[in-house]
C-alpha atoms as a PDB file:
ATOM      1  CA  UNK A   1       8.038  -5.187  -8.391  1.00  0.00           C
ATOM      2  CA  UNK A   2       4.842  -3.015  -9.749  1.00  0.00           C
ATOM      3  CA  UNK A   3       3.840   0.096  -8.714  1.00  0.00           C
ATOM      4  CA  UNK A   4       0.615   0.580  -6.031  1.00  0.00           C
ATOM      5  CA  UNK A   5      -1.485   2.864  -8.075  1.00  0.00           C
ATOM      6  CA  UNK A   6      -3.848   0.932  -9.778  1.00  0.00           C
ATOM      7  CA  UNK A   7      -6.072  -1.368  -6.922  1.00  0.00           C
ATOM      8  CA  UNK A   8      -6.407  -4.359  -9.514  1.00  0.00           C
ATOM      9  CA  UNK A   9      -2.916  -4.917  -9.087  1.00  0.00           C
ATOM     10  CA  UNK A  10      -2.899  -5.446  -5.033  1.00  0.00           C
ATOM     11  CA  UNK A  11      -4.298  -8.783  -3.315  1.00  0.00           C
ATOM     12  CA  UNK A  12      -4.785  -9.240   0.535  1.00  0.00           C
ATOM     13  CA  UNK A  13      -1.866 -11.843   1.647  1.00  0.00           C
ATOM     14  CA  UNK A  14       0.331  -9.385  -0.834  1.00  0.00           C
ATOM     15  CA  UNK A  15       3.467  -8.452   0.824  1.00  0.00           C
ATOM     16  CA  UNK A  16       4.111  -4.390   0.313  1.00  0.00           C
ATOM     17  CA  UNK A  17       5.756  -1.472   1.117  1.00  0.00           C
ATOM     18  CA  UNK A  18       3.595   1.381   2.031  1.00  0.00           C
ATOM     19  CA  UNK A  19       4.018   5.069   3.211  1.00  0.00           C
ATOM     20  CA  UNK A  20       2.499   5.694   6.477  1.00  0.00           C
ATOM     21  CA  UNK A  21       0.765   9.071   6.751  1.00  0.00           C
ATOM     22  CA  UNK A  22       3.355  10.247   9.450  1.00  0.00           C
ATOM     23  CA  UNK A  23       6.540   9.009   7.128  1.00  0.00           C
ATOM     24  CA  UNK A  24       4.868  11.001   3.909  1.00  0.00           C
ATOM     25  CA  UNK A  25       7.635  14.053   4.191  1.00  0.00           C
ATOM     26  CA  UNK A  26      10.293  11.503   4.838  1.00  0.00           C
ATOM     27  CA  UNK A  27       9.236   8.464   2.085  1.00  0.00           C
ATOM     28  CA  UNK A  28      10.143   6.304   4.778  1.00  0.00           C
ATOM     29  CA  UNK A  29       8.460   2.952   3.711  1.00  0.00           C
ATOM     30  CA  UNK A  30       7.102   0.005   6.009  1.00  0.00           C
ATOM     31  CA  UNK A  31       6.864  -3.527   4.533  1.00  0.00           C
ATOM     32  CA  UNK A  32       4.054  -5.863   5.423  1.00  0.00           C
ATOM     33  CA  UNK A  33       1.289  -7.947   4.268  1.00  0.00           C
ATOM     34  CA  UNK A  34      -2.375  -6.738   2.784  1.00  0.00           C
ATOM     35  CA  UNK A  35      -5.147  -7.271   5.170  1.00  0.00           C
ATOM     36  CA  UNK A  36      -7.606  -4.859   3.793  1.00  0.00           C
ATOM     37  CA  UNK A  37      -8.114  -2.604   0.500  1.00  0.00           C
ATOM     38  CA  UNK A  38      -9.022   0.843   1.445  1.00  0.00           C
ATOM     39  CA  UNK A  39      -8.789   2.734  -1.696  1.00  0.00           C
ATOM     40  CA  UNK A  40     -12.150   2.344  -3.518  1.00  0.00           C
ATOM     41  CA  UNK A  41     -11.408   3.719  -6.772  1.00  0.00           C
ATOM     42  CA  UNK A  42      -9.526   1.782  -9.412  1.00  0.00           C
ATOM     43  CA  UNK A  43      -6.680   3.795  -9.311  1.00  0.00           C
ATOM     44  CA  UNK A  44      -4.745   6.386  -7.133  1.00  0.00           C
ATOM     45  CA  UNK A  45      -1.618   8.598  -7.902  1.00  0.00           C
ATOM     46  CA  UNK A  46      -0.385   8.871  -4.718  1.00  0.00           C
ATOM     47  CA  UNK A  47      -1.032   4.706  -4.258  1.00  0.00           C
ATOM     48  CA  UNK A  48      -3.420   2.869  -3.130  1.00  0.00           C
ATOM     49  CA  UNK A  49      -4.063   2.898   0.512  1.00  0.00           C
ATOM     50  CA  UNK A  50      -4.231  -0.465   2.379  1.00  0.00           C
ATOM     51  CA  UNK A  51      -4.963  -1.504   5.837  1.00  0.00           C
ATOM     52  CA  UNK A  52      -1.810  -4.557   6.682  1.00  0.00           C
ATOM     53  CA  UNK A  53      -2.148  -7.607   8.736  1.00  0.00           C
ATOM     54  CA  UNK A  54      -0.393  -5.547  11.812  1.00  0.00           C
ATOM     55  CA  UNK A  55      -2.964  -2.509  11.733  1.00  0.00           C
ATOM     56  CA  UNK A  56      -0.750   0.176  10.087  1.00  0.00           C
ATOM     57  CA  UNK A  57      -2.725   2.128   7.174  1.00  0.00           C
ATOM     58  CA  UNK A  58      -0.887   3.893   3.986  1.00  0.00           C
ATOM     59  CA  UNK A  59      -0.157   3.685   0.609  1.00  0.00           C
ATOM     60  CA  UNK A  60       1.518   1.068  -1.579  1.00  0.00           C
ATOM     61  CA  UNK A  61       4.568   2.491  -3.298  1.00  0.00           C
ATOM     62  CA  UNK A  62       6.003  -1.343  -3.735  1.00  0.00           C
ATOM     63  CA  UNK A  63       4.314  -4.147  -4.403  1.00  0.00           C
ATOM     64  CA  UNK A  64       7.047  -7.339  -4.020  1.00  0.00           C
ATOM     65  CA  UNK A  65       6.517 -10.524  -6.140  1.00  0.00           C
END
């Protein structure tokens, strides 16, 4: 498992856990797979945010190998 700051790391088809906007007090994270890379800058601190295959949008904390 890497960290979801830096965009080179993160793939579409990637399975990750992100932090939804609405969980960001909580840290609750959601698990799915990459659809779409939002984030246009190479990095991020507070993760790069993704679009996944369901529709949610947040930011990768976990990215699982």
């Amino acid at each position: 498992m890497t960290d979801g700051q830096i965009r080179a790391h993160i793939k579409p088809g990637q399975t990750v856990s992100i932090v939804l906007k609405k969980d960001q007090r909580s840290g609750k994270l959601t698990q799915g797979v990459v659809k779409d890379l939002l984030t246009k800058s190479p990095s991020h601190p507070h993760g790069v945010k993704v679009r996944l295959e369901n529709g949610l949008v947040g930011r990768v904390k976990i990215i699982h190998d």
